[in-house]
C-alpha atoms as a PDB file:
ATOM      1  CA  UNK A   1       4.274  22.255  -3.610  1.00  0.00           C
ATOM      2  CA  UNK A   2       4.602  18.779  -1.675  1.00  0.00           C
ATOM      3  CA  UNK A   3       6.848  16.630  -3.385  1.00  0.00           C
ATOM      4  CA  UNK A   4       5.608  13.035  -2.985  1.00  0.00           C
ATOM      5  CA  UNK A   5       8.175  10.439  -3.825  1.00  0.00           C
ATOM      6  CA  UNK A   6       6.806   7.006  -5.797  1.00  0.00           C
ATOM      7  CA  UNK A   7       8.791   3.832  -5.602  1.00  0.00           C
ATOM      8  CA  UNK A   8       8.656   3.309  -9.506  1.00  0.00           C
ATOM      9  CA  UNK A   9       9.186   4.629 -12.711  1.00  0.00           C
ATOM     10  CA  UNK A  10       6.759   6.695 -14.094  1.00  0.00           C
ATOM     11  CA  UNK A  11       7.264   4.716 -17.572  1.00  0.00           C
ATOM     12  CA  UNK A  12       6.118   1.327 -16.548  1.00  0.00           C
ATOM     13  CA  UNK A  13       2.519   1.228 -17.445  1.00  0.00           C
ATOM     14  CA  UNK A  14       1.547  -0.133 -14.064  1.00  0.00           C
ATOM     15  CA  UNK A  15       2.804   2.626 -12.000  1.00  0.00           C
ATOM     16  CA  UNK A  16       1.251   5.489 -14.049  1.00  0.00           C
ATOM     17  CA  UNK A  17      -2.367   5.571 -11.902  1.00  0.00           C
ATOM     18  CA  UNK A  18       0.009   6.499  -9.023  1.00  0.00           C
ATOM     19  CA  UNK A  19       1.565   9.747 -10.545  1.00  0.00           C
ATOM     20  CA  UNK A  20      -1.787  10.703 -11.884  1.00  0.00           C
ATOM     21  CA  UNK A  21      -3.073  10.485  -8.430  1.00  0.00           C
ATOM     22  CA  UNK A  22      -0.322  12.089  -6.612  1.00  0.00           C
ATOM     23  CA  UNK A  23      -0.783  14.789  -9.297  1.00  0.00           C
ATOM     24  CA  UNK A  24      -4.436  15.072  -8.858  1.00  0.00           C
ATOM     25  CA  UNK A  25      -3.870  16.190  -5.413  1.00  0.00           C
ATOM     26  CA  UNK A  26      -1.650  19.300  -6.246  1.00  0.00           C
ATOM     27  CA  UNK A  27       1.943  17.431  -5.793  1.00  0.00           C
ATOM     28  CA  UNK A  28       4.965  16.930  -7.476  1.00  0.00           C
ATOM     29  CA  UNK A  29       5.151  12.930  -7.905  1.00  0.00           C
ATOM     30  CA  UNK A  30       8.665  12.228  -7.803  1.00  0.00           C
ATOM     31  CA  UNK A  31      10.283   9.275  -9.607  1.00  0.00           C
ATOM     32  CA  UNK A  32      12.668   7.380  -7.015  1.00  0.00           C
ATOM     33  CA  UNK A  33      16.240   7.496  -8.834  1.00  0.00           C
ATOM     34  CA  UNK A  34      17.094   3.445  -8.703  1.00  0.00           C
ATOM     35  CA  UNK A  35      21.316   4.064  -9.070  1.00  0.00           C
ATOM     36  CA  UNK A  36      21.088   3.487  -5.528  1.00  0.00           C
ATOM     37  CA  UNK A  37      21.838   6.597  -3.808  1.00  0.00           C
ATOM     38  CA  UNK A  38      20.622   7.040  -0.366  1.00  0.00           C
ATOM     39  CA  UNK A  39      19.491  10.475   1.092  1.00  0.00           C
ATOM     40  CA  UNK A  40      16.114  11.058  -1.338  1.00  0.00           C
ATOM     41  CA  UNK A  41      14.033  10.839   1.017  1.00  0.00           C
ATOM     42  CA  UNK A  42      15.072  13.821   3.035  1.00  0.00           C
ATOM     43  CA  UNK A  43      14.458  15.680  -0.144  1.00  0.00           C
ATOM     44  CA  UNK A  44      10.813  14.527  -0.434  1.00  0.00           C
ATOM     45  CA  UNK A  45       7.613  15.367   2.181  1.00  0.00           C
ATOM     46  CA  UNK A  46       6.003  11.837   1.942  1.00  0.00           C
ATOM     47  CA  UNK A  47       6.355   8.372   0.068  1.00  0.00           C
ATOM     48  CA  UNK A  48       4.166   5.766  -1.660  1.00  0.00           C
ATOM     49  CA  UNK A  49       5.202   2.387  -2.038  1.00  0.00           C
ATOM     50  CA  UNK A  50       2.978   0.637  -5.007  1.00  0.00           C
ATOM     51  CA  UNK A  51       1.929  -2.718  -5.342  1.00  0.00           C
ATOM     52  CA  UNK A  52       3.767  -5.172  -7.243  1.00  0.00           C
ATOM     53  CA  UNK A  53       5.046  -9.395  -6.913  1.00  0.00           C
ATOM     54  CA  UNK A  54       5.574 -11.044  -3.851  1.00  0.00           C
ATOM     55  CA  UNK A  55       8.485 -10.566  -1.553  1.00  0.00           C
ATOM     56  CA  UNK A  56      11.019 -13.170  -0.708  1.00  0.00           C
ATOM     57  CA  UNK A  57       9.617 -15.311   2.706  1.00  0.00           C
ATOM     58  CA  UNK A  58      12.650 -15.620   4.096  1.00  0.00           C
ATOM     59  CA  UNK A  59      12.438 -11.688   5.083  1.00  0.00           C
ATOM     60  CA  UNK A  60       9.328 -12.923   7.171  1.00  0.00           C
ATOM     61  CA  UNK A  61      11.324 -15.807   8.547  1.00  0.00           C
ATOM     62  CA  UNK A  62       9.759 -18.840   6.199  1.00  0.00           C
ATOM     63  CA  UNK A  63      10.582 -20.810   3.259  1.00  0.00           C
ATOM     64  CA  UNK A  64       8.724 -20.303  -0.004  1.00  0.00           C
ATOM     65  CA  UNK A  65       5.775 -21.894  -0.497  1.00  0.00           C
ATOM     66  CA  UNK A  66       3.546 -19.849  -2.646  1.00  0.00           C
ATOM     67  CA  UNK A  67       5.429 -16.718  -3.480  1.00  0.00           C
ATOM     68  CA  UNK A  68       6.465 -15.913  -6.726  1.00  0.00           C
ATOM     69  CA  UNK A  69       8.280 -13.716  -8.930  1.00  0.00           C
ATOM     70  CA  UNK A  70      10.112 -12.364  -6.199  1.00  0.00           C
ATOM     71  CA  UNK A  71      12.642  -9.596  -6.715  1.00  0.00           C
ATOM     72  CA  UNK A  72      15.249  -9.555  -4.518  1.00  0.00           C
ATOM     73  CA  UNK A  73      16.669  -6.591  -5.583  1.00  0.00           C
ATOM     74  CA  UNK A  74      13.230  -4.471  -5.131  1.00  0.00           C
ATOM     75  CA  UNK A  75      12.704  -5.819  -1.916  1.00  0.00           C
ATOM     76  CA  UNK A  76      16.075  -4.777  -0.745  1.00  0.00           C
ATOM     77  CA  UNK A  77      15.556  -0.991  -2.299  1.00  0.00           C
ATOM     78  CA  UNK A  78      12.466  -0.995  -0.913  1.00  0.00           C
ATOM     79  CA  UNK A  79      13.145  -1.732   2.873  1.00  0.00           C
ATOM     80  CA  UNK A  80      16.210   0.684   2.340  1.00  0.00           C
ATOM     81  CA  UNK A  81      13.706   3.465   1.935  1.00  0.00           C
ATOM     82  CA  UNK A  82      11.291   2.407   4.549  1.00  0.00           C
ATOM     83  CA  UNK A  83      14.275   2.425   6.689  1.00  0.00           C
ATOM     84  CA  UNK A  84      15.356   5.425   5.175  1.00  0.00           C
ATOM     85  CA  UNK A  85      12.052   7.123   6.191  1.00  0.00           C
ATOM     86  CA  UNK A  86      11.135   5.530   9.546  1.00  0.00           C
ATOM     87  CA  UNK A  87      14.463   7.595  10.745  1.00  0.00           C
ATOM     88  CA  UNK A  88      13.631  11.401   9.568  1.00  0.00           C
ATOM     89  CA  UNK A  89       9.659  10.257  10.193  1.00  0.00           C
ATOM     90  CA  UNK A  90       8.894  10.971   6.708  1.00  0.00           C
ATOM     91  CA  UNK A  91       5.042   9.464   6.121  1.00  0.00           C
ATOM     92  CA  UNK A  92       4.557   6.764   3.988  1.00  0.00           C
ATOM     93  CA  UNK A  93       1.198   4.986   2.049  1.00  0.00           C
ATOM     94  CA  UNK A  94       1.769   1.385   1.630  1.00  0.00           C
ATOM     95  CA  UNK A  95      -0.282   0.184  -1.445  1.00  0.00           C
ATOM     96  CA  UNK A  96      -1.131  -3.810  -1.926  1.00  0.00           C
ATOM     97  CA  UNK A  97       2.316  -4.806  -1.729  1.00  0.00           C
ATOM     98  CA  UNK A  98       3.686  -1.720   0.321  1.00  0.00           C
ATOM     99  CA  UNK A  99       1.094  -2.547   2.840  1.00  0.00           C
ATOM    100  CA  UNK A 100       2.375  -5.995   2.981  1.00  0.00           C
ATOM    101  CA  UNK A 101       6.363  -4.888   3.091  1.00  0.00           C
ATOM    102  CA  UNK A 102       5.505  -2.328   5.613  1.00  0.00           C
ATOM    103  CA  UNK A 103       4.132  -5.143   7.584  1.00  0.00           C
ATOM    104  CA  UNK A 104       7.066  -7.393   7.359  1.00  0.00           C
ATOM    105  CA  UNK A 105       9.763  -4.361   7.812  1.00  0.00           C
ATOM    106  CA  UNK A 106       8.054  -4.028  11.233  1.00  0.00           C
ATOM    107  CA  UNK A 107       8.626  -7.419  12.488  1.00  0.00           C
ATOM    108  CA  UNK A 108       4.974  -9.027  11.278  1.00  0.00           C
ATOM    109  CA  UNK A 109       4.470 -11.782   8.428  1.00  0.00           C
ATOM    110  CA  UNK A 110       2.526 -12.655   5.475  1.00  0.00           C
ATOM    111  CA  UNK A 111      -0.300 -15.203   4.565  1.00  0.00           C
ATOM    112  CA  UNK A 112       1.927 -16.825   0.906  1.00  0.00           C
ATOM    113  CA  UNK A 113      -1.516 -18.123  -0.407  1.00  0.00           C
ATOM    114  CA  UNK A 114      -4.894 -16.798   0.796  1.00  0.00           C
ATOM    115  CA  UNK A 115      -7.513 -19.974   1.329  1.00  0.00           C
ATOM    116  CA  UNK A 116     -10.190 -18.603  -1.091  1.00  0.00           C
ATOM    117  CA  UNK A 117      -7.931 -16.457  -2.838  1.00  0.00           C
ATOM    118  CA  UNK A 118     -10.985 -15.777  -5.650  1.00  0.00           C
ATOM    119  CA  UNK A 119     -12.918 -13.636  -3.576  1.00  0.00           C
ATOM    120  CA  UNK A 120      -9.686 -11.132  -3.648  1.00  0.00           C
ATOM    121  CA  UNK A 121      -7.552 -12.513  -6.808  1.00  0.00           C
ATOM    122  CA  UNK A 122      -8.051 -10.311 -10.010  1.00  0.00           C
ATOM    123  CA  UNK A 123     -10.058 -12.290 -12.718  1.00  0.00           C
ATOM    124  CA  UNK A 124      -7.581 -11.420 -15.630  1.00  0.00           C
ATOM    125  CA  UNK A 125      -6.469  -7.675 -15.475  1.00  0.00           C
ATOM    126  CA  UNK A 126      -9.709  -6.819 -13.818  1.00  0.00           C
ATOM    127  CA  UNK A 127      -9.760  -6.488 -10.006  1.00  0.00           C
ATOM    128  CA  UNK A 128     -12.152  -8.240  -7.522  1.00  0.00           C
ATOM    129  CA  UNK A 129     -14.778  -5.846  -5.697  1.00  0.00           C
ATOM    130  CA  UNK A 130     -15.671  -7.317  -2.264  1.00  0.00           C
ATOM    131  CA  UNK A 131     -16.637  -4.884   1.105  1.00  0.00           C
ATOM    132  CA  UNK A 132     -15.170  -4.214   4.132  1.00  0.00           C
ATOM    133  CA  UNK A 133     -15.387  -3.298   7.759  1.00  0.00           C
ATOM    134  CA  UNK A 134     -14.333  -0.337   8.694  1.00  0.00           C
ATOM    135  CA  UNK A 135     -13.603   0.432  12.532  1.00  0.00           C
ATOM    136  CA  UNK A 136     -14.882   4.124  13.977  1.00  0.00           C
ATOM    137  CA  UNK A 137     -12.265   6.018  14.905  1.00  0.00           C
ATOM    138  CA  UNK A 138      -9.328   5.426  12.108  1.00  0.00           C
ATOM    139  CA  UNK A 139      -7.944   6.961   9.382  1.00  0.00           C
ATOM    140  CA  UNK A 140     -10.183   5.034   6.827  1.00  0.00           C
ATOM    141  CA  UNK A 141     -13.444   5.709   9.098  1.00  0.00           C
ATOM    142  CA  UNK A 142     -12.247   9.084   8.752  1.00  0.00           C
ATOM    143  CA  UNK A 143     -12.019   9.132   4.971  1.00  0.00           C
ATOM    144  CA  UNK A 144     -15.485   7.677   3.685  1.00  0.00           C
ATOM    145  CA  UNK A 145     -17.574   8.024   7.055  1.00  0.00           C
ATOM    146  CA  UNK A 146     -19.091   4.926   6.476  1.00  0.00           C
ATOM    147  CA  UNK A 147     -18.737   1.224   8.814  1.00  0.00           C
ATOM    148  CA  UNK A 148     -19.103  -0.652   5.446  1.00  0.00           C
ATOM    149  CA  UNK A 149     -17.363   0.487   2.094  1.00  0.00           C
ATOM    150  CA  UNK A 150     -16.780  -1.389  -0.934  1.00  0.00           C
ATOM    151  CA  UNK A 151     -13.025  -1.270  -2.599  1.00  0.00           C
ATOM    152  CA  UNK A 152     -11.599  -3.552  -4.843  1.00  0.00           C
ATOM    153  CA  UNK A 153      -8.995  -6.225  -4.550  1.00  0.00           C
ATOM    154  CA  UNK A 154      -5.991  -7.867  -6.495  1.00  0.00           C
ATOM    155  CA  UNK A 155      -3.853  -9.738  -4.039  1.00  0.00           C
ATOM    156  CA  UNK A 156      -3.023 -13.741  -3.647  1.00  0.00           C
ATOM    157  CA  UNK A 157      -0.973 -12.960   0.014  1.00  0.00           C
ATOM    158  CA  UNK A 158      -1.526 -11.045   2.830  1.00  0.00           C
ATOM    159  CA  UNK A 159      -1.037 -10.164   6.159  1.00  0.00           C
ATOM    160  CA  UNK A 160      -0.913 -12.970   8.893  1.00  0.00           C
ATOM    161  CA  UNK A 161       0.834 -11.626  11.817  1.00  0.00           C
ATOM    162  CA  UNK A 162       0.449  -7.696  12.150  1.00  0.00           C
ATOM    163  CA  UNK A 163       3.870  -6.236  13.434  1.00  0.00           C
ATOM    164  CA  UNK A 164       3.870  -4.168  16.875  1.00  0.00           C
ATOM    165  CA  UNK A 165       3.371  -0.607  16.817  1.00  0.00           C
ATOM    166  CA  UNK A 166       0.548  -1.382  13.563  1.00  0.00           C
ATOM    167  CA  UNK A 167      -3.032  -1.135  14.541  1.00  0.00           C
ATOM    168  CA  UNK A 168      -5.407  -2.655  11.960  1.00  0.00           C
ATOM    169  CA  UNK A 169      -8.816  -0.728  11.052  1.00  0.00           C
ATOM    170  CA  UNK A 170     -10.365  -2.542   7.891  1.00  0.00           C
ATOM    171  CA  UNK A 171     -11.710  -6.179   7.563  1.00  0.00           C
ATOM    172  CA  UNK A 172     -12.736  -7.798   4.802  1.00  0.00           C
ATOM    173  CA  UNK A 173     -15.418 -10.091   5.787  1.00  0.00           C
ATOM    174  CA  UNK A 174     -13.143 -13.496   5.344  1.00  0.00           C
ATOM    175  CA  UNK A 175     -11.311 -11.365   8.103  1.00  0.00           C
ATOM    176  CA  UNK A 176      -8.220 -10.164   6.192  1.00  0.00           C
ATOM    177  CA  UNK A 177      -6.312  -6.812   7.462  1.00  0.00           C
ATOM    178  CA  UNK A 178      -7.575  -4.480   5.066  1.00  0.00           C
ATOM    179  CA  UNK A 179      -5.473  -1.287   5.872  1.00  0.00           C
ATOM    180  CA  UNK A 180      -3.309   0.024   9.169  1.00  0.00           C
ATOM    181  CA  UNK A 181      -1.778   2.460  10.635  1.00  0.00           C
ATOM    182  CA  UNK A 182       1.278   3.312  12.773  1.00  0.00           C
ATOM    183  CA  UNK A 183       1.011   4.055  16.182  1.00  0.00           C
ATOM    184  CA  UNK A 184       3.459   6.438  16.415  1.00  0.00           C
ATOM    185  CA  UNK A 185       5.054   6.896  12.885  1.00  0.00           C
ATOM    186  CA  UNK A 186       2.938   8.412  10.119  1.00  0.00           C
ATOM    187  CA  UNK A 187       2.422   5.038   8.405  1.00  0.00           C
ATOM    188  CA  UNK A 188      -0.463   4.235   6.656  1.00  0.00           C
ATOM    189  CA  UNK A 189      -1.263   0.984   4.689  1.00  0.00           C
ATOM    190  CA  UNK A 190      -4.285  -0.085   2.658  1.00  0.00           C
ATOM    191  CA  UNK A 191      -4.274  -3.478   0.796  1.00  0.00           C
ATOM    192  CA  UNK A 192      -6.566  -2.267  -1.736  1.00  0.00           C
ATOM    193  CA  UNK A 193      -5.513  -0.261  -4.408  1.00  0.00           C
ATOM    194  CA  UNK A 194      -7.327   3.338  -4.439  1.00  0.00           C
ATOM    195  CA  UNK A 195      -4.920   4.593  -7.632  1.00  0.00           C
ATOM    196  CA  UNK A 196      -7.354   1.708  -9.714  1.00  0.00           C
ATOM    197  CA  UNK A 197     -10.656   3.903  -8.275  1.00  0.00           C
ATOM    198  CA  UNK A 198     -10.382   7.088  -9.037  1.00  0.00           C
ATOM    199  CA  UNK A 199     -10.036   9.313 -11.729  1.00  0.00           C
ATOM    200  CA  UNK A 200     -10.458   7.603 -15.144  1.00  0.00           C
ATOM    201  CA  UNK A 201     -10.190   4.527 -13.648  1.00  0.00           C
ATOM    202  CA  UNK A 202     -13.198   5.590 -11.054  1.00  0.00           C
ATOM    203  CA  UNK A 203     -16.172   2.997 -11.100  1.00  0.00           C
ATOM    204  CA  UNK A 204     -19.619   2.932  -9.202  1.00  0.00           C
ATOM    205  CA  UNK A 205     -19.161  -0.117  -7.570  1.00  0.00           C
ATOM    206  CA  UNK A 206     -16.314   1.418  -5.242  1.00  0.00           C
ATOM    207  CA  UNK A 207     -15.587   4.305  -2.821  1.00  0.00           C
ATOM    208  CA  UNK A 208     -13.518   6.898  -4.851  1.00  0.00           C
ATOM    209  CA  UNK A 209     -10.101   5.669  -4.450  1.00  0.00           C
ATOM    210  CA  UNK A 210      -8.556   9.521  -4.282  1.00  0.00           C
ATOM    211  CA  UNK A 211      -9.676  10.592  -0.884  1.00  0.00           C
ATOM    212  CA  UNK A 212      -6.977   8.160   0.413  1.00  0.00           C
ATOM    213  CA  UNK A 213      -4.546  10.198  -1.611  1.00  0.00           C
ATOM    214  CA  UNK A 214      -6.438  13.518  -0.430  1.00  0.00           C
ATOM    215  CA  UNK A 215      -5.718  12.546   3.142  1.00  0.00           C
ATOM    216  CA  UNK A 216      -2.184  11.651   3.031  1.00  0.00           C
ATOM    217  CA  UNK A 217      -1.175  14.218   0.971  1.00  0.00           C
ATOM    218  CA  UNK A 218      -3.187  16.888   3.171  1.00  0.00           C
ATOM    219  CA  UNK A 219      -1.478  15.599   6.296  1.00  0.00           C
ATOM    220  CA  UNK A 220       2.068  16.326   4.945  1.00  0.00           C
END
């Protein structure tokens, strides 16, 4: 069985969606251990890296103007594990803000405050739905098939300069980078969150959110 390892605890409410789609796949979601010790992740076949608060600007190079409840700590654990990966090539999914700190581990930066942030902004604890463009030939084109899906959205930054070695393959249509991929690394980012639409959380207004967790899983 592929053992998948998540970047939170299965006991904070906000993470469970992940496990349940990791499990939904046939894997073994594994819990990153947070004492600090380094080496998990030559244990493990592939890694997701969930959404969550901002990260602190200065790791892009700016001051803080619109980023908040930043977590030094996290963002420090979580670049350890990118790192981590990136040097035994394990893959990774970037979700929300994974896709963003995959971004900035790279070299690229974030957008702090979207200009019409309520087209992509949850309304409360329920996420926008918006669609996207989808270019032929990608790992997302792959996926669904389709030039134009519809996914949802929850997100007040993202990405302004893409890092080398990332190619982008979703739009929204105010032009925000939807999802990536490495060029040579088996890195994969959406911005979206596809553990919010699938499953019991699966609504009709959306592609099914698993078949992003189908492919990377598959391709371990």
């Amino acid at each position: 069985m592929k053992r998948i390892l998540i970047i939170g605890k299965r006991e904070v409410r906000r993470n469970e969606n992940y496990y349940a789609a990791v499990e939904a796949c046939g894997a073994e979601a594994i819990s990153y251990d947070f004492c600090g010790r380094s080496g998990q992740t030559t244990k493990i076949d592939g890694i997701v890296i969930p959404g969550g608060a901002d990260m602190n600007p200065a790791l892009y190079h700016e001051e803080n103007t619109d980023s908040i409840e930043i977590d030094d700590e996290l963002d420090q654990l979580e670049l350890a594990v990118i790192r981590e990966a990136v040097e035994h090539k394990k893959p990774i999914l970037g979700i929300c803000r994974g896709h963003q700190i995959l971004n900035v581990f790279f070299g690229g930066s974030l957008i702090q405050n979207v200009e019409g942030v309520d087209v992509h902004e949850r309304i409360g604890m329920v996420d926008r739905v918006h669609m996207s463009r989808v270019k032929k030939n990608s790992f997302v084109y792959d996926i669904y098939q389709e030039e134009r899906i519809s996914i949802n959205s929850a997100h007040h930054q993202a990405i302004k300069e893409l890092a080398a070695g990332l190619e982008a393959v979703q739009f929204s249509d105010d032009g925000l980078i939807e999802a990536f991929y490495h060029t040579e690394l088996p890195v994969y980012g959406v911005q979206w969150h596809p553990e919010r639409m699938c499953l019991k959380n699966a609504r009709p207004d959306t592609v099914d959110g698993l078949k992003i967790f189908e492919y990377f899983i598959n391709r371990l």
